[in-house]
N, C-alpha and C. Protein backbone atom coordinates (compact mmCIF):
# COMPACT_ATOMS: atom_id res chain seq x y z
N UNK A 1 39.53 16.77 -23.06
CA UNK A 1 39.27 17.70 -24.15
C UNK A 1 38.96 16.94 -25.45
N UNK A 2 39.93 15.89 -25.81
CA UNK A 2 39.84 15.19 -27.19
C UNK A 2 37.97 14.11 -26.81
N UNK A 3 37.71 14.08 -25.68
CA UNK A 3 36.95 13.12 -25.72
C UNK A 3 35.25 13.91 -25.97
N UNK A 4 35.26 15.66 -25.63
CA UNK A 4 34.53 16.42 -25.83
C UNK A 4 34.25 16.61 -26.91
N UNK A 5 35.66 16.63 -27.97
CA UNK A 5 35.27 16.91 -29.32
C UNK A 5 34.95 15.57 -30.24
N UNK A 6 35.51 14.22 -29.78
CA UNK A 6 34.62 13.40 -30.31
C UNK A 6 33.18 12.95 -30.21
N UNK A 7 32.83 13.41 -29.05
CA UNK A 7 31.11 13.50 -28.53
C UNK A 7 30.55 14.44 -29.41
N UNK A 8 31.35 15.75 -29.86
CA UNK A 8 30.68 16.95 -30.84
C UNK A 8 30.32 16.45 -32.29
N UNK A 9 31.60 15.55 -32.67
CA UNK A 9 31.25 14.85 -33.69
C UNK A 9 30.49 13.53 -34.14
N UNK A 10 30.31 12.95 -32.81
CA UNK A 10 29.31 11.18 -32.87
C UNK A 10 28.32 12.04 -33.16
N UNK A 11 28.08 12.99 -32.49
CA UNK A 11 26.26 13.78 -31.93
C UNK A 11 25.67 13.72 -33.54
N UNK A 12 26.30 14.23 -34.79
CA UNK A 12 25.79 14.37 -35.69
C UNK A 12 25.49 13.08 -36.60
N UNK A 13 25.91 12.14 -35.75
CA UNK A 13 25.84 10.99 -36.97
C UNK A 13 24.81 9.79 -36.02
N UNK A 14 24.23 10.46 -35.19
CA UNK A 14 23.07 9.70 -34.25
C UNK A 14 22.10 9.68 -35.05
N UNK A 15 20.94 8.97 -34.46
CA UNK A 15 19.58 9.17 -35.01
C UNK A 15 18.81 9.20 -33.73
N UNK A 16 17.90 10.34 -34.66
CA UNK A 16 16.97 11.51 -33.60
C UNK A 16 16.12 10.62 -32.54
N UNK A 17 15.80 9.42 -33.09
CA UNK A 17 15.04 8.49 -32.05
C UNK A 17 16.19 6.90 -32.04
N UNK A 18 16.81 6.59 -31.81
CA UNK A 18 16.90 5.30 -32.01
C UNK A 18 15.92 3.93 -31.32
N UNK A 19 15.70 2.97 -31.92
CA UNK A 19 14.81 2.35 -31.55
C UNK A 19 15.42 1.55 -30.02
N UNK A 20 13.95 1.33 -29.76
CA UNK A 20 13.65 0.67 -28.49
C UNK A 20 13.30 -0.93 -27.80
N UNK A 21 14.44 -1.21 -28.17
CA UNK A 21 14.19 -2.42 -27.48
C UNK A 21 14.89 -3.28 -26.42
N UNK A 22 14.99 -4.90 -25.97
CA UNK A 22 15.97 -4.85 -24.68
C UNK A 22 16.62 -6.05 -24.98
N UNK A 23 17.16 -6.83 -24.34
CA UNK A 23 18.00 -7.79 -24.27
C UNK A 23 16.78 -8.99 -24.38
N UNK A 24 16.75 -10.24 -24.98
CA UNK A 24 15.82 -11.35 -24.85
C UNK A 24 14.42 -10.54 -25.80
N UNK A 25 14.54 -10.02 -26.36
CA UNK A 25 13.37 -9.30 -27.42
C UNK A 25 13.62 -10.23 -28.46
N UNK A 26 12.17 -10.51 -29.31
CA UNK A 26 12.42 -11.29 -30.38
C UNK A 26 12.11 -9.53 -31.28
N UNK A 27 13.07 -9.40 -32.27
CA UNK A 27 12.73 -8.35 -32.87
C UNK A 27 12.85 -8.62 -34.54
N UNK A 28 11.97 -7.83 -35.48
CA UNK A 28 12.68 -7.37 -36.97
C UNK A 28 13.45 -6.69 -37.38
N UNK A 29 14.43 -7.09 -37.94
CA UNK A 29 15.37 -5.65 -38.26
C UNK A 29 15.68 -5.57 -39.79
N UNK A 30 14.32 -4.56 -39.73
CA UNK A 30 14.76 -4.14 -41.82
C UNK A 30 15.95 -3.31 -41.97
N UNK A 31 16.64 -4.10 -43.25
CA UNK A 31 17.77 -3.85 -43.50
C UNK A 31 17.65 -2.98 -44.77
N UNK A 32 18.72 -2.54 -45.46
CA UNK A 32 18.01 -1.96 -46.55
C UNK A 32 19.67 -2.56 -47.23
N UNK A 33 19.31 -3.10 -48.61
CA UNK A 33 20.52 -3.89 -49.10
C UNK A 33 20.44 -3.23 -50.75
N UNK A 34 21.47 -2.74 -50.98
CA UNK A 34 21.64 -2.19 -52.05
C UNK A 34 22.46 -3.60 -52.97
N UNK A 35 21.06 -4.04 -54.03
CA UNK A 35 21.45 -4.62 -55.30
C UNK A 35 22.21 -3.77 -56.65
N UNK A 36 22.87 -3.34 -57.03
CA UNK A 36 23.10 -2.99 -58.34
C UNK A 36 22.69 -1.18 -58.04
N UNK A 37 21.64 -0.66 -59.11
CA UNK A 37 21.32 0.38 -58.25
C UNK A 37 19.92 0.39 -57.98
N UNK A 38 19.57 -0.83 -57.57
CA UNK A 38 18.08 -0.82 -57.46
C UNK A 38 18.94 -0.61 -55.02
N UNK A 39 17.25 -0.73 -54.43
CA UNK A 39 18.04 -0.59 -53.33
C UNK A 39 16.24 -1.55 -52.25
N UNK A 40 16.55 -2.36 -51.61
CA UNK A 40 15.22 -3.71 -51.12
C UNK A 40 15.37 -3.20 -49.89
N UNK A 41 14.40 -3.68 -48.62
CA UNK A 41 14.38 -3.73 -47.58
C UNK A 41 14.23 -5.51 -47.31
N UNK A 42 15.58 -6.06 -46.61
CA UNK A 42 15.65 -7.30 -45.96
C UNK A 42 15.10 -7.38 -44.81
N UNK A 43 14.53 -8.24 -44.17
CA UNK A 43 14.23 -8.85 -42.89
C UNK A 43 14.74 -9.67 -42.17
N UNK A 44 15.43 -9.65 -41.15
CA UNK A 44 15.94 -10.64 -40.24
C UNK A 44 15.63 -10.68 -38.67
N UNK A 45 15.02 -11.76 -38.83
CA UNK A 45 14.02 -11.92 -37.40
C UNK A 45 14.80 -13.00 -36.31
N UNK A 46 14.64 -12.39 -35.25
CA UNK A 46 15.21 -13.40 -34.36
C UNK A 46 15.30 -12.50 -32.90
N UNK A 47 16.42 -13.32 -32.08
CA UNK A 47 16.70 -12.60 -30.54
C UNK A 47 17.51 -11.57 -30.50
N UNK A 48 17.22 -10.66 -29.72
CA UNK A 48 18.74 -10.15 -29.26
C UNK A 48 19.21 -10.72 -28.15
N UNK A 49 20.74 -11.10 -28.04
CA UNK A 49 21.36 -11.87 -27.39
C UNK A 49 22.25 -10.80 -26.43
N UNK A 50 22.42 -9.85 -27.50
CA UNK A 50 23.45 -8.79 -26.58
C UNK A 50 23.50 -7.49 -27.29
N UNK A 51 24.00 -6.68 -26.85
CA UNK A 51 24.25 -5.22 -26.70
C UNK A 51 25.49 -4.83 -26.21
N UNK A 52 26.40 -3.69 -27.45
CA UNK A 52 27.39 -3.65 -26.52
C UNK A 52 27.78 -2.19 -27.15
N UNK A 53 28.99 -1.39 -26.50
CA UNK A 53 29.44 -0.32 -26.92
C UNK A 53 28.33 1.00 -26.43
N UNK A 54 28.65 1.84 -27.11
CA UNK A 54 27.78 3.35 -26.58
C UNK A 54 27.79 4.61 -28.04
N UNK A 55 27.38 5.07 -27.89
CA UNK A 55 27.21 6.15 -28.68
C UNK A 55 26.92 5.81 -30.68
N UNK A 56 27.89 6.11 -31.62
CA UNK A 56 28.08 5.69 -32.86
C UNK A 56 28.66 4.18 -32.96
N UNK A 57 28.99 3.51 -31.93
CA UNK A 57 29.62 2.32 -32.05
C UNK A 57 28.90 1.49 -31.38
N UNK A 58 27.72 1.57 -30.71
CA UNK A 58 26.46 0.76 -30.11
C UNK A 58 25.90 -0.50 -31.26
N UNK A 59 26.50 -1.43 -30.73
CA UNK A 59 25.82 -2.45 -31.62
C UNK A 59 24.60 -3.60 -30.86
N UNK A 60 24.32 -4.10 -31.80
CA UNK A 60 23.11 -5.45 -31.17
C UNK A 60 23.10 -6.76 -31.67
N UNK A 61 23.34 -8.00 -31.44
CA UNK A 61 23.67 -9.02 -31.81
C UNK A 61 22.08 -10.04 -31.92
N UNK A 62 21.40 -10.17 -32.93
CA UNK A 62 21.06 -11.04 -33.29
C UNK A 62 20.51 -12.39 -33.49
N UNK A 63 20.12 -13.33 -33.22
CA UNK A 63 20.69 -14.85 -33.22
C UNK A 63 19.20 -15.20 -33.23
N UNK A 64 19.45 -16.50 -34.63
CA UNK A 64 18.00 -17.42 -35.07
C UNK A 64 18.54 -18.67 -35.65
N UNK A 65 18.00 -19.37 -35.60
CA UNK A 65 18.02 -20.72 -36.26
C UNK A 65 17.51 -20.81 -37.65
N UNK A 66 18.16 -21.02 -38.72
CA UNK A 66 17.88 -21.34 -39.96
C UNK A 66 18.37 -22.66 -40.27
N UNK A 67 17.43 -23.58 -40.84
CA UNK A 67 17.46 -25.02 -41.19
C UNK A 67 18.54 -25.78 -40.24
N UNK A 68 18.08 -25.67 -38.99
CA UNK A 68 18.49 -26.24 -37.70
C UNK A 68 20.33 -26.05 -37.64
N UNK A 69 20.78 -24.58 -38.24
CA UNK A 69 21.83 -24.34 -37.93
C UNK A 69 21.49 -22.72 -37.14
N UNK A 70 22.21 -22.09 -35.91
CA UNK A 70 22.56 -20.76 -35.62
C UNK A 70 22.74 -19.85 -36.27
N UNK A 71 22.30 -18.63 -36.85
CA UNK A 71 22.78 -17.81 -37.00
C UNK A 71 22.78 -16.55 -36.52
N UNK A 72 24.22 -15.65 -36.52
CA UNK A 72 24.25 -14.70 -35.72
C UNK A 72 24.45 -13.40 -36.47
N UNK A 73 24.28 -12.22 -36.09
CA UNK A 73 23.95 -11.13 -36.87
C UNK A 73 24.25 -9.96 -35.91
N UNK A 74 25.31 -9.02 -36.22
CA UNK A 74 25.63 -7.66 -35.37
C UNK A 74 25.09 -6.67 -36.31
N UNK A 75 24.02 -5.61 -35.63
CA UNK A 75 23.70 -4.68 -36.27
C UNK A 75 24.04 -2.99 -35.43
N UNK A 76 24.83 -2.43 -36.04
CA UNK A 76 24.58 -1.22 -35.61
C UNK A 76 23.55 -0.06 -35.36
N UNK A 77 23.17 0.01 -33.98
CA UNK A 77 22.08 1.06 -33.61
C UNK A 77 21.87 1.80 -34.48
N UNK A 78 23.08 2.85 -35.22
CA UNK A 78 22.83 3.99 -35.37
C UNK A 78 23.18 4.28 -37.02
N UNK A 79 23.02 3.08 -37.44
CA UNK A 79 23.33 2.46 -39.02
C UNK A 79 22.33 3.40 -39.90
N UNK A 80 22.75 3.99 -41.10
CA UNK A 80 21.63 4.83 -41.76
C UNK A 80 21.27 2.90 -42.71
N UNK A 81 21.93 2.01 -43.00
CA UNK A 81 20.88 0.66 -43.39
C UNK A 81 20.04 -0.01 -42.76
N UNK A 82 20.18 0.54 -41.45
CA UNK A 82 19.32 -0.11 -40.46
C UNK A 82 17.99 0.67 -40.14
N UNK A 83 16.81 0.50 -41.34
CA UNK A 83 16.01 1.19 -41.81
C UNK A 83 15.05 0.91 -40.49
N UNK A 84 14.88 0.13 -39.98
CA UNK A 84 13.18 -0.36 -38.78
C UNK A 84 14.46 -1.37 -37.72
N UNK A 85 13.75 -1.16 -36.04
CA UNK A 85 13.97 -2.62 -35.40
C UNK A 85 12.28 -2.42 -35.21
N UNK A 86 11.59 -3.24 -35.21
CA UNK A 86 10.45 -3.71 -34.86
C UNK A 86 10.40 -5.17 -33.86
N UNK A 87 9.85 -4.75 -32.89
CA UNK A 87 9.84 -6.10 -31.72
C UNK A 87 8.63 -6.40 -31.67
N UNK A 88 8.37 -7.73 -31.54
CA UNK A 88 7.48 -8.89 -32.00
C UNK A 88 7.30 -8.94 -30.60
N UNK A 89 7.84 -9.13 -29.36
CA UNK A 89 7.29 -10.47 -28.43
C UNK A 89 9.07 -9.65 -27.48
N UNK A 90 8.36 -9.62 -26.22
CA UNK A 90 9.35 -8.89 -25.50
C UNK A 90 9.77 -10.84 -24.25
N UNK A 91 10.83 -10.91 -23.65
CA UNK A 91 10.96 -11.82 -22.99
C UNK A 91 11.73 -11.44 -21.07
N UNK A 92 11.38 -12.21 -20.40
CA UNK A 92 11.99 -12.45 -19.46
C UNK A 92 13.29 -13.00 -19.34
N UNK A 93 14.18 -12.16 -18.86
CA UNK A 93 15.20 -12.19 -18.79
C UNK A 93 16.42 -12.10 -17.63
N UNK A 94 17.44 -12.13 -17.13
CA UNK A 94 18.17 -11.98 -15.95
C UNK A 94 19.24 -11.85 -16.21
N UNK A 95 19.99 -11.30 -17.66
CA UNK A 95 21.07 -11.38 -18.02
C UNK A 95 21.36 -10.30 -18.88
N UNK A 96 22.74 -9.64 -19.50
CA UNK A 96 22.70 -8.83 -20.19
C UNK A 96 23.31 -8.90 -21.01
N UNK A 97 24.05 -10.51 -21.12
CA UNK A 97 24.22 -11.12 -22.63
C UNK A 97 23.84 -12.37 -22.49
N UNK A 98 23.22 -12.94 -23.70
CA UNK A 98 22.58 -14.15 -23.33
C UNK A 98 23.39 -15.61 -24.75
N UNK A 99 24.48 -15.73 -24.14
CA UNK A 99 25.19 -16.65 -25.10
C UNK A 99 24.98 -17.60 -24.66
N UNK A 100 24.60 -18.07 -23.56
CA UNK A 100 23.97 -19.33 -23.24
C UNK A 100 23.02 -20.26 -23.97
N UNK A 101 22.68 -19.26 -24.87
CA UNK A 101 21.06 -19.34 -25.87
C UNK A 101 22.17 -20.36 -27.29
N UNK A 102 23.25 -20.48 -27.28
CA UNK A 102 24.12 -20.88 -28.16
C UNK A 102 24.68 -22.59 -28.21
N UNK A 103 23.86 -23.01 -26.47
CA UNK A 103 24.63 -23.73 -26.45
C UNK A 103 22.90 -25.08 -26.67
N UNK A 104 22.06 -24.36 -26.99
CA UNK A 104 20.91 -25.24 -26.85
C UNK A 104 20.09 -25.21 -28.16
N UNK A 105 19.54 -26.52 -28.06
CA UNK A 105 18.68 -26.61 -29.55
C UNK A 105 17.19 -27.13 -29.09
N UNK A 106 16.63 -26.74 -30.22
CA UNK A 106 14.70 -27.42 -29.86
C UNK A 106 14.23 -26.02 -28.97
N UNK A 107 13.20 -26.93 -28.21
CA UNK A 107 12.45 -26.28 -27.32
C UNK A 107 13.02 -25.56 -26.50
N UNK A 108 14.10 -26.25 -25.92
CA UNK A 108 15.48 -25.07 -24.88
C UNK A 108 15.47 -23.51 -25.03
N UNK A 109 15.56 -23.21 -26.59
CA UNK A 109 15.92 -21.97 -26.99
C UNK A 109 14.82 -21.13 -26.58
N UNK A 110 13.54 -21.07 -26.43
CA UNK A 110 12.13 -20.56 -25.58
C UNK A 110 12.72 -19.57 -24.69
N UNK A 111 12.09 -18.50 -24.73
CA UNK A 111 12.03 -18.10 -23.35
C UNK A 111 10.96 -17.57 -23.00
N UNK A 112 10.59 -17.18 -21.58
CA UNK A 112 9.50 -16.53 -21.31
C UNK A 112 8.99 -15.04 -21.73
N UNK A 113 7.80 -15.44 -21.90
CA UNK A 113 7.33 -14.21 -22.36
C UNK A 113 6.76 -12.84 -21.08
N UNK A 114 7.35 -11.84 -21.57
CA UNK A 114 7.10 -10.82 -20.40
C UNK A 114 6.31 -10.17 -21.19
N UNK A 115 4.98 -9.76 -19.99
CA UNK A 115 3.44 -9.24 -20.53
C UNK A 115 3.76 -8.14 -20.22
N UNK A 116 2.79 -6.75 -21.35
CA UNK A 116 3.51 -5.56 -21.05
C UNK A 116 1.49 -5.08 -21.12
N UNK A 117 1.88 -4.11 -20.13
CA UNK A 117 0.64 -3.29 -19.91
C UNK A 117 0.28 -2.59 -21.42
């Protein structure tokens, strides 16, 4: 019963499309970052490594190299700041978290590219 009426209440705080993308995607994810009361759209480009949770608590993890250090980034699906995911370049994959991608530098970090009709 309690788990019916929390489904009644996630339902309203979804978004009508959420975006589409998969595990090993190089994607954009405009952010929208409130300075003062002005309010920007950020960009942060890189992999998704993982996916986890379901409904209002569905998140997506991130991960790029900036000046030859890692960085990692959890964004919530269903975030009203999480203005765009836009995917660049979709990849081949066999996994459905890819932390392995953590333990390599240079050329390693590559993966294949999966061609889409």
């Amino acid at each position: 019963m309690s788990q019916e009426i929390m489904n009644k209440v996630e339902k309203s705080c979804l978004k009508d499309e959420p975006p589409q993308f998969d595990i090993g995607d190089t994607v954009d994810v405009h952010t929208r970052i409130l300075e003062g009361d002005k309010e920007r759209i950020q960009i942060f480009s890189g992999t998704v490594i993982a996916r986890s949770g379901s409904g209002t608590r569905e998140m997506f993890t991130v991960r790029r190299i900036v000046a030859g250090e890692g960085v990692e980034r959890k964004f919530p699906v269903h975030s009203p700041r999480v203005a765009a995911v836009e995917v660049k370049r979709s990849s081949v994959v066999r996994r459905a978290k890819l932390y392995f991608l953590r333990d390599r530098i240079g050329k390693a970090v590559r993966l294949k590219e999966r061609r889409r009709k």
